[in-house]
N, C-alpha and C. Protein backbone atom coordinates (compact mmCIF):
# COMPACT_ATOMS: atom_id res chain seq x y z
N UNK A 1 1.52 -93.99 113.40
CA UNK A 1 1.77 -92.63 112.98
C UNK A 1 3.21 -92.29 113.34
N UNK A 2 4.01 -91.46 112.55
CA UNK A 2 5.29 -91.39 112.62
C UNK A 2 5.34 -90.11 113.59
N UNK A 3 6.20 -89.95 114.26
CA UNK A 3 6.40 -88.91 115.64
C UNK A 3 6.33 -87.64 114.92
N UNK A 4 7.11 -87.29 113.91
CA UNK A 4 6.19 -85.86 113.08
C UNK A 4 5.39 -85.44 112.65
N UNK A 5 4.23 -86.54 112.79
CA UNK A 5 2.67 -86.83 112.16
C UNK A 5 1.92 -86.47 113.66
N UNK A 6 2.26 -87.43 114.86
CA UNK A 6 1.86 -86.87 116.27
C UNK A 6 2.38 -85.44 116.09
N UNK A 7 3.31 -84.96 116.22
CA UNK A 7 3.72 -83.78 116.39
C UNK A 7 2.79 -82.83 115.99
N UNK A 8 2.63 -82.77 115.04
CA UNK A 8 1.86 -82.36 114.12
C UNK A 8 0.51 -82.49 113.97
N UNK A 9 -0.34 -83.49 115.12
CA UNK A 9 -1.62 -83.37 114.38
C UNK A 9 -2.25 -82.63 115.06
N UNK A 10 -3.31 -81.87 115.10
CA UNK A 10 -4.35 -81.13 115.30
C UNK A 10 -6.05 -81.52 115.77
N UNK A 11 -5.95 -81.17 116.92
CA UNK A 11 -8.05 -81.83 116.93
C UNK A 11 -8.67 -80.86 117.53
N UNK A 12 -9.71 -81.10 117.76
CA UNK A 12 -10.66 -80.10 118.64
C UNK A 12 -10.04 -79.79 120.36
N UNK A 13 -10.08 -81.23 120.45
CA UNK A 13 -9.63 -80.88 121.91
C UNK A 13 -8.39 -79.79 122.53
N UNK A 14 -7.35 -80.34 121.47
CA UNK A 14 -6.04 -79.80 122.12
C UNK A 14 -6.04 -78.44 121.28
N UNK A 15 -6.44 -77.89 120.70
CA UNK A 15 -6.61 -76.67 120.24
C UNK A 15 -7.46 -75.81 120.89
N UNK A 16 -8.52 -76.54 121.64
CA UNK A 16 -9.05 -75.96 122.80
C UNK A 16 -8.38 -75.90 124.02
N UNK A 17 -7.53 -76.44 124.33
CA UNK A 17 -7.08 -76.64 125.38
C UNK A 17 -6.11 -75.65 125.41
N UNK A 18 -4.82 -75.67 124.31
CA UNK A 18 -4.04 -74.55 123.91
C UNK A 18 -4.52 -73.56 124.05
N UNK A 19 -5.90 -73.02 123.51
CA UNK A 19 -6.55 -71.26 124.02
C UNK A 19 -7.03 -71.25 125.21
N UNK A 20 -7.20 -72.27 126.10
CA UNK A 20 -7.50 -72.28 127.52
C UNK A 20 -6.38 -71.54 128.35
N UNK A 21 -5.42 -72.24 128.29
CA UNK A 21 -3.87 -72.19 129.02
C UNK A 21 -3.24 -70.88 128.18
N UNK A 22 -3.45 -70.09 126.78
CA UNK A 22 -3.20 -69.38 126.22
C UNK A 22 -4.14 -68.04 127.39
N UNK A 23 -5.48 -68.08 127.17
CA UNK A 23 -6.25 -66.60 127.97
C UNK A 23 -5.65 -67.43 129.16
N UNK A 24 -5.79 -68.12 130.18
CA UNK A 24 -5.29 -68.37 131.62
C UNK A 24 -3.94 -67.10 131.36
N UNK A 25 -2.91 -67.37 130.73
CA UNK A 25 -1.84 -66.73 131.17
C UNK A 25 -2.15 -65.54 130.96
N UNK A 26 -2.76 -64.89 130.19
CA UNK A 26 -3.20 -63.45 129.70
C UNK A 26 -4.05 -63.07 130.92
N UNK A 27 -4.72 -63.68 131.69
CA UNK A 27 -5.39 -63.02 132.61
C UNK A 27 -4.71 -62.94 134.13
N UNK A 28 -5.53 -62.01 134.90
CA UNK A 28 -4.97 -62.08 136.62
C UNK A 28 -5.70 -62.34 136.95
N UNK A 29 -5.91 -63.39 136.79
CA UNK A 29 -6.75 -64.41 137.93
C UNK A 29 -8.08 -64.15 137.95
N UNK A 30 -8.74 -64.50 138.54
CA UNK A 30 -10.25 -64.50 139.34
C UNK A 30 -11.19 -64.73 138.21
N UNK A 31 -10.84 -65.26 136.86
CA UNK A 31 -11.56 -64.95 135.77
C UNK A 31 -12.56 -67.16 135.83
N UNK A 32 -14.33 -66.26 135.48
CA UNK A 32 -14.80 -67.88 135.64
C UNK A 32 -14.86 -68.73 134.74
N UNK A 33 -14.66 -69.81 135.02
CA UNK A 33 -14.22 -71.44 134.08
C UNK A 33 -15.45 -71.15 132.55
N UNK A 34 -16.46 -70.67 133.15
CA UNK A 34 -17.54 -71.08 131.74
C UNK A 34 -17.40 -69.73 130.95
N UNK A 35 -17.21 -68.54 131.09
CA UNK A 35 -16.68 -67.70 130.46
C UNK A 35 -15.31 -67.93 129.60
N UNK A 36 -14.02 -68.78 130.18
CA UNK A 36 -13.13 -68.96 130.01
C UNK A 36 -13.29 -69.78 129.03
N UNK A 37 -14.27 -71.15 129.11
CA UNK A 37 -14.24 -71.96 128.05
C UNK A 37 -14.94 -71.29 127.00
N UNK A 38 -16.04 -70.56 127.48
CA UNK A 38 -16.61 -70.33 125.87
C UNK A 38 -15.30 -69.33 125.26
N UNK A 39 -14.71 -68.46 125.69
CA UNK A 39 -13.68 -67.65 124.79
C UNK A 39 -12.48 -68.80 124.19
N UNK A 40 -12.22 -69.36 125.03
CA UNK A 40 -11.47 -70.42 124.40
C UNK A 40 -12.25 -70.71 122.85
N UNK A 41 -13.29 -71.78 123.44
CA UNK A 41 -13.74 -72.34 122.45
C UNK A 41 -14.10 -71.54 121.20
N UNK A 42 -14.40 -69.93 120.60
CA UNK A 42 -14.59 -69.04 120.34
C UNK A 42 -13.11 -69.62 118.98
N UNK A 43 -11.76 -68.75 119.95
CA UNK A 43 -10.84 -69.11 119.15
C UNK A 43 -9.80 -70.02 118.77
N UNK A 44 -10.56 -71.60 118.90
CA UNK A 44 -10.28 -73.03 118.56
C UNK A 44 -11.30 -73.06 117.51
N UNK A 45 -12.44 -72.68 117.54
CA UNK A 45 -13.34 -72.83 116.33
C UNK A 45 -12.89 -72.25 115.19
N UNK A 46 -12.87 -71.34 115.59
CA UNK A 46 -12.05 -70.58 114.28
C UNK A 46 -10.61 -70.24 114.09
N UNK A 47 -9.67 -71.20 114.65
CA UNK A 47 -8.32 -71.88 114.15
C UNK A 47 -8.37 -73.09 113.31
N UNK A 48 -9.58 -73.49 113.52
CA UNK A 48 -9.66 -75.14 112.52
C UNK A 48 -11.13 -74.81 111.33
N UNK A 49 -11.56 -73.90 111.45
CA UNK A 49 -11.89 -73.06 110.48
C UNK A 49 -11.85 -72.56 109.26
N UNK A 50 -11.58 -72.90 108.27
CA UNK A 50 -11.38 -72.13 106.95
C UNK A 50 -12.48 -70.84 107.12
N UNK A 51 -11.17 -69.86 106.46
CA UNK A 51 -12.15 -68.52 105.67
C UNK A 51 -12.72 -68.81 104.77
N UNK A 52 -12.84 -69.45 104.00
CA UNK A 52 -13.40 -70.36 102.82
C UNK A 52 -14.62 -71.20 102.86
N UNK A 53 -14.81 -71.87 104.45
CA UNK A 53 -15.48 -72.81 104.53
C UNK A 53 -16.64 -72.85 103.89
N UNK A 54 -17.40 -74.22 103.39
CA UNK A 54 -19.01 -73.41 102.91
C UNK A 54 -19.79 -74.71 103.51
N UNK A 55 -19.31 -75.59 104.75
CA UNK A 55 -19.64 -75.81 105.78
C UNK A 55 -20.15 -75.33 107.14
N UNK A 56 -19.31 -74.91 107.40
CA UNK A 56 -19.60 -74.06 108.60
C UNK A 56 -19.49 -72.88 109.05
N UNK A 57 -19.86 -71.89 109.41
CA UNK A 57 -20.20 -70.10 109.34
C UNK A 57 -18.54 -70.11 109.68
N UNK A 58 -17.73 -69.44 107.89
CA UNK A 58 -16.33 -69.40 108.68
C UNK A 58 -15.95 -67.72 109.04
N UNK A 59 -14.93 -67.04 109.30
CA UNK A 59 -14.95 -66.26 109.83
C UNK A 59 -14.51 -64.99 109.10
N UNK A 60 -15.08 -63.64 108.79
CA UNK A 60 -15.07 -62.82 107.90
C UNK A 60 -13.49 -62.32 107.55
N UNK A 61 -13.31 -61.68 106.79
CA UNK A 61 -12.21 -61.22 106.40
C UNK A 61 -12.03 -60.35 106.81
N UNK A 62 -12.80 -59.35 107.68
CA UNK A 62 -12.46 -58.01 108.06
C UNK A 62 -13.51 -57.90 108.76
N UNK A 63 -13.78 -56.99 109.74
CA UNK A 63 -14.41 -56.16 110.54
C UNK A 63 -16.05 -56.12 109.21
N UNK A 64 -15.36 -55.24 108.40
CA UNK A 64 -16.66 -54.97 107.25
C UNK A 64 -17.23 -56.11 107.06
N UNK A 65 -16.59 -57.46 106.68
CA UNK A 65 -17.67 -58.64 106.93
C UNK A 65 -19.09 -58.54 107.88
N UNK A 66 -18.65 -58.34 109.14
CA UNK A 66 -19.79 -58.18 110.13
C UNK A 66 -20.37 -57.14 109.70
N UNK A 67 -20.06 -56.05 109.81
CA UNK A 67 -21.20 -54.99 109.45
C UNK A 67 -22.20 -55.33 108.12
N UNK A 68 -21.33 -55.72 106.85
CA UNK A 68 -22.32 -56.47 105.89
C UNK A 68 -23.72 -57.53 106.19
N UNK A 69 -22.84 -58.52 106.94
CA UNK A 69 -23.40 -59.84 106.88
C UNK A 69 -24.62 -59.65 108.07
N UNK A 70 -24.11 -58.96 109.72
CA UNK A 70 -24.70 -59.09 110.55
C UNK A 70 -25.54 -58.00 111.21
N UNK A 71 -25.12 -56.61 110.49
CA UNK A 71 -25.75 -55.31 110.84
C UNK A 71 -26.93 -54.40 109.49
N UNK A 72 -26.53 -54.66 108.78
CA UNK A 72 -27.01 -54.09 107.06
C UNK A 72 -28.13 -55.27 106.88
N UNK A 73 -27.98 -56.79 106.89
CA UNK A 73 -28.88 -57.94 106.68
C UNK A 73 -29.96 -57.76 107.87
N UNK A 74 -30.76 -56.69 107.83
CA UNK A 74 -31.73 -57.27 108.94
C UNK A 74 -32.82 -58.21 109.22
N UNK A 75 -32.67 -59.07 108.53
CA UNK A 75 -32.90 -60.70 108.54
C UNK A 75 -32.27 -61.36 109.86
N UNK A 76 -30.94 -61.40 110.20
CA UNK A 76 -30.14 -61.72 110.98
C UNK A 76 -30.69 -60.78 112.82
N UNK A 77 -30.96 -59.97 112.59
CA UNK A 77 -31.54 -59.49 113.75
C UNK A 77 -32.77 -60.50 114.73
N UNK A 78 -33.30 -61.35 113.95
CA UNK A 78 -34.33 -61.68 114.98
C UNK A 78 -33.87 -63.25 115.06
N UNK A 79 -32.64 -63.67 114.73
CA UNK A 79 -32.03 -65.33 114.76
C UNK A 79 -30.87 -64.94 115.76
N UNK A 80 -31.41 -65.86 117.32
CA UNK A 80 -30.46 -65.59 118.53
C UNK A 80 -28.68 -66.00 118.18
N UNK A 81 -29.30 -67.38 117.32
CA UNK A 81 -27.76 -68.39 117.27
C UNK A 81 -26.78 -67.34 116.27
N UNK A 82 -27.66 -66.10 115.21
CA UNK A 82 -26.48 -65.61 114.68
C UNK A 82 -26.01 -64.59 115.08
N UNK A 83 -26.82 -64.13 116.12
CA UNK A 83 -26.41 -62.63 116.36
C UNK A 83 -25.06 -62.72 117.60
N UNK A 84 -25.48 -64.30 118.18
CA UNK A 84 -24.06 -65.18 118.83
C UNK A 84 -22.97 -65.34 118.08
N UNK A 85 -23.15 -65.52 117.08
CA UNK A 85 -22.26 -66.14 116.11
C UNK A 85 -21.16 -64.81 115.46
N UNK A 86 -21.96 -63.32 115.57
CA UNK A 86 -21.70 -61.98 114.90
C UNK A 86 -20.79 -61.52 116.27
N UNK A 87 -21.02 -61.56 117.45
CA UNK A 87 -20.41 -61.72 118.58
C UNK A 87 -19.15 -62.09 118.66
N UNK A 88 -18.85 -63.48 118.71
CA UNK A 88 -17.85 -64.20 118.64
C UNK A 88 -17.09 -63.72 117.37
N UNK A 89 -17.50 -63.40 116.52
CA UNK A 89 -16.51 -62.55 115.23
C UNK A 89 -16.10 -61.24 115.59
N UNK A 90 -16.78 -60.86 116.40
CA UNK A 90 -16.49 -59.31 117.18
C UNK A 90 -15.38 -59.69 117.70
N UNK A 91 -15.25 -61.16 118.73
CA UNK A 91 -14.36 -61.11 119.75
C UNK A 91 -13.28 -61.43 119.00
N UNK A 92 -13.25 -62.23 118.16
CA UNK A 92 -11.96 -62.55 116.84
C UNK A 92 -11.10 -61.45 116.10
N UNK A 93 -12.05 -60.71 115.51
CA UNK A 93 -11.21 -59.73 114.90
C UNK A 93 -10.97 -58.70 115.75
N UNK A 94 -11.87 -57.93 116.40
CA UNK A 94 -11.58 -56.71 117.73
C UNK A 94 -11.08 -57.10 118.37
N UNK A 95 -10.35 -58.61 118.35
CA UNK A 95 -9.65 -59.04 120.04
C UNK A 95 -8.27 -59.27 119.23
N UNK A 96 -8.35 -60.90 118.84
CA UNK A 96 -7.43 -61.69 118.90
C UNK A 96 -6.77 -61.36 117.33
N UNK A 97 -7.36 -60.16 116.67
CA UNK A 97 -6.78 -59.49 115.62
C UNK A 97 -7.14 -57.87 115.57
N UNK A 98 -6.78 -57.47 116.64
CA UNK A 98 -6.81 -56.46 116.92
C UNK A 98 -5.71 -54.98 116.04
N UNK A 99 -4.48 -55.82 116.41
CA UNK A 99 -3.73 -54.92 115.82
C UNK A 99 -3.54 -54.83 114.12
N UNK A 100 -4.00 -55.85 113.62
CA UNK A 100 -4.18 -55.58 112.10
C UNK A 100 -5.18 -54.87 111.75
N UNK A 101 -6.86 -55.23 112.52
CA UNK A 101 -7.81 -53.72 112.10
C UNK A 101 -7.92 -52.96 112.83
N UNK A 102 -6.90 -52.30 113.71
CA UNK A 102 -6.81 -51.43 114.19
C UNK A 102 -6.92 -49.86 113.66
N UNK A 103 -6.17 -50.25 112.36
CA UNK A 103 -5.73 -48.89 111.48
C UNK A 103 -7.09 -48.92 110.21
N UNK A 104 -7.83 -49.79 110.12
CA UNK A 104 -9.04 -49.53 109.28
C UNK A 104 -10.53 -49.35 110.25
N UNK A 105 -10.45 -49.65 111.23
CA UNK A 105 -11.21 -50.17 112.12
C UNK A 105 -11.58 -49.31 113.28
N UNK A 106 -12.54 -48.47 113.84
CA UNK A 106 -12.91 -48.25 115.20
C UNK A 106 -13.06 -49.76 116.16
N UNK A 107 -11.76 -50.17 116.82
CA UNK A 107 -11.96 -51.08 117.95
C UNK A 107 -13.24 -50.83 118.87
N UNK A 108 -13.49 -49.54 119.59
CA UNK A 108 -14.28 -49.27 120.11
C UNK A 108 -15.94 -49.55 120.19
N UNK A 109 -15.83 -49.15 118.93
CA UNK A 109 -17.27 -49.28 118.10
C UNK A 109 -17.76 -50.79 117.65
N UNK A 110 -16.71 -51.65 117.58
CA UNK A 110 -17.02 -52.90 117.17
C UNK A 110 -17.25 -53.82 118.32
N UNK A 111 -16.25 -53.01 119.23
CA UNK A 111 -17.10 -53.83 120.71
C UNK A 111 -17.87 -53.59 121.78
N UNK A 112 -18.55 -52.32 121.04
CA UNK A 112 -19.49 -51.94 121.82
C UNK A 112 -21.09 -52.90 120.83
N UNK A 113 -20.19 -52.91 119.52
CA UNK A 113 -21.39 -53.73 118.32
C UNK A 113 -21.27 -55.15 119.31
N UNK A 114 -20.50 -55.48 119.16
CA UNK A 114 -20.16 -57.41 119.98
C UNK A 114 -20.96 -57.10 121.23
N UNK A 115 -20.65 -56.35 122.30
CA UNK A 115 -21.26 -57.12 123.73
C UNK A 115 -22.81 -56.80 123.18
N UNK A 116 -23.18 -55.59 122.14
CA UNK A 116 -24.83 -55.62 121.83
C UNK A 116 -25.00 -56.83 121.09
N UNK A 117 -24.37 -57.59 120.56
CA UNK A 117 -25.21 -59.01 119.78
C UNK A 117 -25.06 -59.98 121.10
N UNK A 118 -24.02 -60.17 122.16
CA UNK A 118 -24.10 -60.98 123.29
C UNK A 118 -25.55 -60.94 123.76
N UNK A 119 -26.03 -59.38 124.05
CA UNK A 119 -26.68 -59.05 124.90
C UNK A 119 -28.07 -59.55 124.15
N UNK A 120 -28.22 -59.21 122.95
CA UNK A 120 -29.59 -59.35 122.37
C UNK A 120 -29.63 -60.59 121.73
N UNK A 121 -28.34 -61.79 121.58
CA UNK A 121 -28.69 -63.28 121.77
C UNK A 121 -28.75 -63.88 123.08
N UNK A 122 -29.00 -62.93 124.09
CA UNK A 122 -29.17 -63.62 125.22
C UNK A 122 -30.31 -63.25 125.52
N UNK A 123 -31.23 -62.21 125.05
CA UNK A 123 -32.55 -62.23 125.43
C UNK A 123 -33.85 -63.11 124.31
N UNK A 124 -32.76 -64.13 123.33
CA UNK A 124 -33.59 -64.93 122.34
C UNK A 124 -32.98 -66.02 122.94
N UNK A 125 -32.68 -66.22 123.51
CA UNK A 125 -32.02 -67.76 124.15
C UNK A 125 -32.98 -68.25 125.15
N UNK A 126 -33.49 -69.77 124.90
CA UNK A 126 -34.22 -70.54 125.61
C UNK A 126 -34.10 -71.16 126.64
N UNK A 127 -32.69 -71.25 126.70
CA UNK A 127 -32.04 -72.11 127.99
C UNK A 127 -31.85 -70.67 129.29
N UNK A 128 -32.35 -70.74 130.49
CA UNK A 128 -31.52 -69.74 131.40
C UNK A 128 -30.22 -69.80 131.48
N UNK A 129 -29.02 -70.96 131.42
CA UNK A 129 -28.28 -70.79 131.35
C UNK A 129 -27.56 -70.07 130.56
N UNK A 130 -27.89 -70.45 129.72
CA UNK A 130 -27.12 -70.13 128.50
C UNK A 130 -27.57 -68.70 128.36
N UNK A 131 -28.19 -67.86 128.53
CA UNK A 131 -28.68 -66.62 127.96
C UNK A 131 -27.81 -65.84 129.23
N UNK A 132 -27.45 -66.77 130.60
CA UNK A 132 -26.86 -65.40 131.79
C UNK A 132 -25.57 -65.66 131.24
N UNK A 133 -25.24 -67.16 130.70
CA UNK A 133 -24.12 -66.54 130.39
C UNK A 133 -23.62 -65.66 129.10
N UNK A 134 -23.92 -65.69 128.23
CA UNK A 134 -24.59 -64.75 127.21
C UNK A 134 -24.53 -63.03 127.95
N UNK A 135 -25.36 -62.78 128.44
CA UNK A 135 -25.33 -62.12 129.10
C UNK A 135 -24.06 -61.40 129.73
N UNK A 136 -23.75 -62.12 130.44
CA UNK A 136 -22.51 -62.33 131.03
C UNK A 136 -21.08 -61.58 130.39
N UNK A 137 -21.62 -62.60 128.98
CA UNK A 137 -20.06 -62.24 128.37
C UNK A 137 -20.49 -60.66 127.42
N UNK A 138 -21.82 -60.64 127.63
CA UNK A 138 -21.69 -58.82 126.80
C UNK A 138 -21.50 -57.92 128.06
N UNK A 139 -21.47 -58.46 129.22
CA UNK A 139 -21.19 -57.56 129.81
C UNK A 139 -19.47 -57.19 130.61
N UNK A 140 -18.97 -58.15 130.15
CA UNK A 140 -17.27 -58.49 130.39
C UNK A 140 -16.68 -58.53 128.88
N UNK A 141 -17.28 -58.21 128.12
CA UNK A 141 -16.66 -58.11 126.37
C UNK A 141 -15.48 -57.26 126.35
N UNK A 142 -15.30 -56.20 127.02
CA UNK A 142 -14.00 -55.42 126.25
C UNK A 142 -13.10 -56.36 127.43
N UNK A 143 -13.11 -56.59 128.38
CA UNK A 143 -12.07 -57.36 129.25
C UNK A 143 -11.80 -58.74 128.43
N UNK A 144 -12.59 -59.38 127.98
CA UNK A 144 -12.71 -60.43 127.19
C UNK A 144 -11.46 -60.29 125.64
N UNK A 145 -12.21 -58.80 125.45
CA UNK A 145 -11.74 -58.42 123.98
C UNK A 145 -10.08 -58.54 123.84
N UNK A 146 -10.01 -57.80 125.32
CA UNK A 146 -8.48 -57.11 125.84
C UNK A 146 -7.52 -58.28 126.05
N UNK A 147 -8.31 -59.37 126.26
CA UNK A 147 -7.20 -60.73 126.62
C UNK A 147 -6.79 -61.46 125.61
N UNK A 148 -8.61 -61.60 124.72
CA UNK A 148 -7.68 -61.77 123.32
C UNK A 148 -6.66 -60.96 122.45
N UNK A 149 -6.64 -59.98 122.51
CA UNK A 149 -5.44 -58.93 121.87
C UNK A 149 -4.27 -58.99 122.55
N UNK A 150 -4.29 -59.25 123.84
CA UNK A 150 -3.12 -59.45 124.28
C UNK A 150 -2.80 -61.25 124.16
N UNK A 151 -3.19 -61.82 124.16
CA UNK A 151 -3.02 -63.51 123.16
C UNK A 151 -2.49 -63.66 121.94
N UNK A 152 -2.91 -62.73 121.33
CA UNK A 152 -2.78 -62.46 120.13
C UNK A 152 -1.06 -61.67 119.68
N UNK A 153 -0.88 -60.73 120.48
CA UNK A 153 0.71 -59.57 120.56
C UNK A 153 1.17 -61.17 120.79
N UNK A 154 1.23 -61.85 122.26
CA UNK A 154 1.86 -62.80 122.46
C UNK A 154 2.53 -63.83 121.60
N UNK A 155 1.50 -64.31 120.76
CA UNK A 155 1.28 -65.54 119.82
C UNK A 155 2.05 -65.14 119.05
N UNK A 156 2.12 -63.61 118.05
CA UNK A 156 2.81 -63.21 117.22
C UNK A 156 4.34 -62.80 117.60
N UNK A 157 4.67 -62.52 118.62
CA UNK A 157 5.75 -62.10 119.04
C UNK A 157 6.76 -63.44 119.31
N UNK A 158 5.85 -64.75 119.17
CA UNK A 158 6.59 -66.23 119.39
C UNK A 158 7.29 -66.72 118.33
N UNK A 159 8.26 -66.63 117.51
CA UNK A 159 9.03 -66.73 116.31
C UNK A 159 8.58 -68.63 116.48
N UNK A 160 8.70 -69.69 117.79
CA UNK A 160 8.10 -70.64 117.27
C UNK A 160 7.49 -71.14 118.33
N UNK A 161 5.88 -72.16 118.68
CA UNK A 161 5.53 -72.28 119.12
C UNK A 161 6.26 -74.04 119.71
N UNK A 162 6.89 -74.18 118.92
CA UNK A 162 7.46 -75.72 118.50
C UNK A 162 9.19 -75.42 119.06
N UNK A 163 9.83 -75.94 119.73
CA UNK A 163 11.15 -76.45 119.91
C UNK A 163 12.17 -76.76 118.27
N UNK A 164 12.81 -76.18 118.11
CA UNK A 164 12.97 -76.39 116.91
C UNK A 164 14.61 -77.33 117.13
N UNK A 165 14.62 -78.33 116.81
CA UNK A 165 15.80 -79.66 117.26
C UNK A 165 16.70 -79.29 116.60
N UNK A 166 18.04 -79.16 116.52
CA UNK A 166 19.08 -79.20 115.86
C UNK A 166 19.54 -80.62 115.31
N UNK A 167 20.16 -80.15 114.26
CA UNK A 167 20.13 -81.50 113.08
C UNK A 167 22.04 -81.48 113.32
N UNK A 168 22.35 -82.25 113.64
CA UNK A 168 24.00 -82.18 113.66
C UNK A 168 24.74 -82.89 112.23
C-alpha cells in the first residue's frame, strides 16, 4: 500500500480509538472506561456509517427522523435493542450535532427523549450488565450529550485534522 493509501485508510478500530482520545480531552477527568467506550463507540459507528445505508440502522437526517421512526412507530416501544439504538441517535444529533439542530430543534427535549430510551432499554435488557450500564448512561446523558457537542465545536473549528506537507 502506498503511504497515502496508509494515510488514508480507515477501520473500526482507529476510528474508535480517535473518539476515545477525542471525549478523553473533552472531559475533566474522573469519567468511567465502559461509559467512555460505549460513547466512543456510539460515534465511530456512525462515522463509517452511511445515511443511506440499507445494511445497517444508519443514522437519521434530523432530530425529526427519531421522533418519526422511534416515538410515533409504537411498534419500536417494546424492542430493547431499538429503543438503544433511538438513544445513541439522541446522543449523535443532540450532542455531536448539536449546533446545527439547535435552531430547529428543542436540545432539551431530545435529551430528556434519549436518557428515556437508555432508561427503558435498560429495563428490556437481559444481561445485568449491560442494562446498569444502560442505565447508567440515561442517567449521565446530558453530561454525555455536553461532551459530544463540545467534540463536535472542536472537530469543526480544526481547518485540518491531517498535517498538511508543503510541496516545494
Amino acid at each position: 500500500m502506498s503511504s497515502l493509501g496508509e494515510l488514508l485508510a480507515i477501520d473500526q478500530r482507529s476510528t474508535l480509538e480517535f473518539f476515545v482520545t477525542g471525549l478523553q480531552d473533552v472531559s475533566d477527568g474522573g469519567i468511567d472506561r465502559q461509559e467512555l467506550l460505549y460513547n466512543a463507540s456510539v460515534l465511530a459507528h456512525y462515522a463509517l456509517v452511511s445515511t443511506q445505508s440499507t445494511t445497517e440502522m444508519p443514522a437519521p437526517a434530523s432530530l425529526t427522523g427519531i421522533l418519526d421512526h422511534f416515538v410515533l412507530d409504537e411498534t419500536m416501544s417494546a424492542d430493547g435493542e431499538m429503543l438503544e439504538t433511538a438513544a445513541a441517535q439522541c446522543l449523535l444529533l443532540a450532542g455531536f450535532f448539536e449546533d446545527q439542530t439547535r435552531r430547529r430543534h428543542s436540545i432539551r427535549w431530545y435529551a430528556h427523549l434519549g436518557a428515556s430510551f437508555f432508561s427503558r432499554a435498560a429495563a428490556q435488557q437481559r444481561s445485568p450488565r449491560k442494562a446498569e450500564l444502560l442505565m447508567t448512561l440515561a442517567c449521565h446523558f446530558e453530561a454525555w450529550r455536553r461532551r459530544h457537542a463540545r467534540l463536535g465545536r472542536e472537530l469543526r473549528l480544526q481547518p485540518y485534522l491531517l498535517p498538511i506537507a508543503k510541496v516545494n
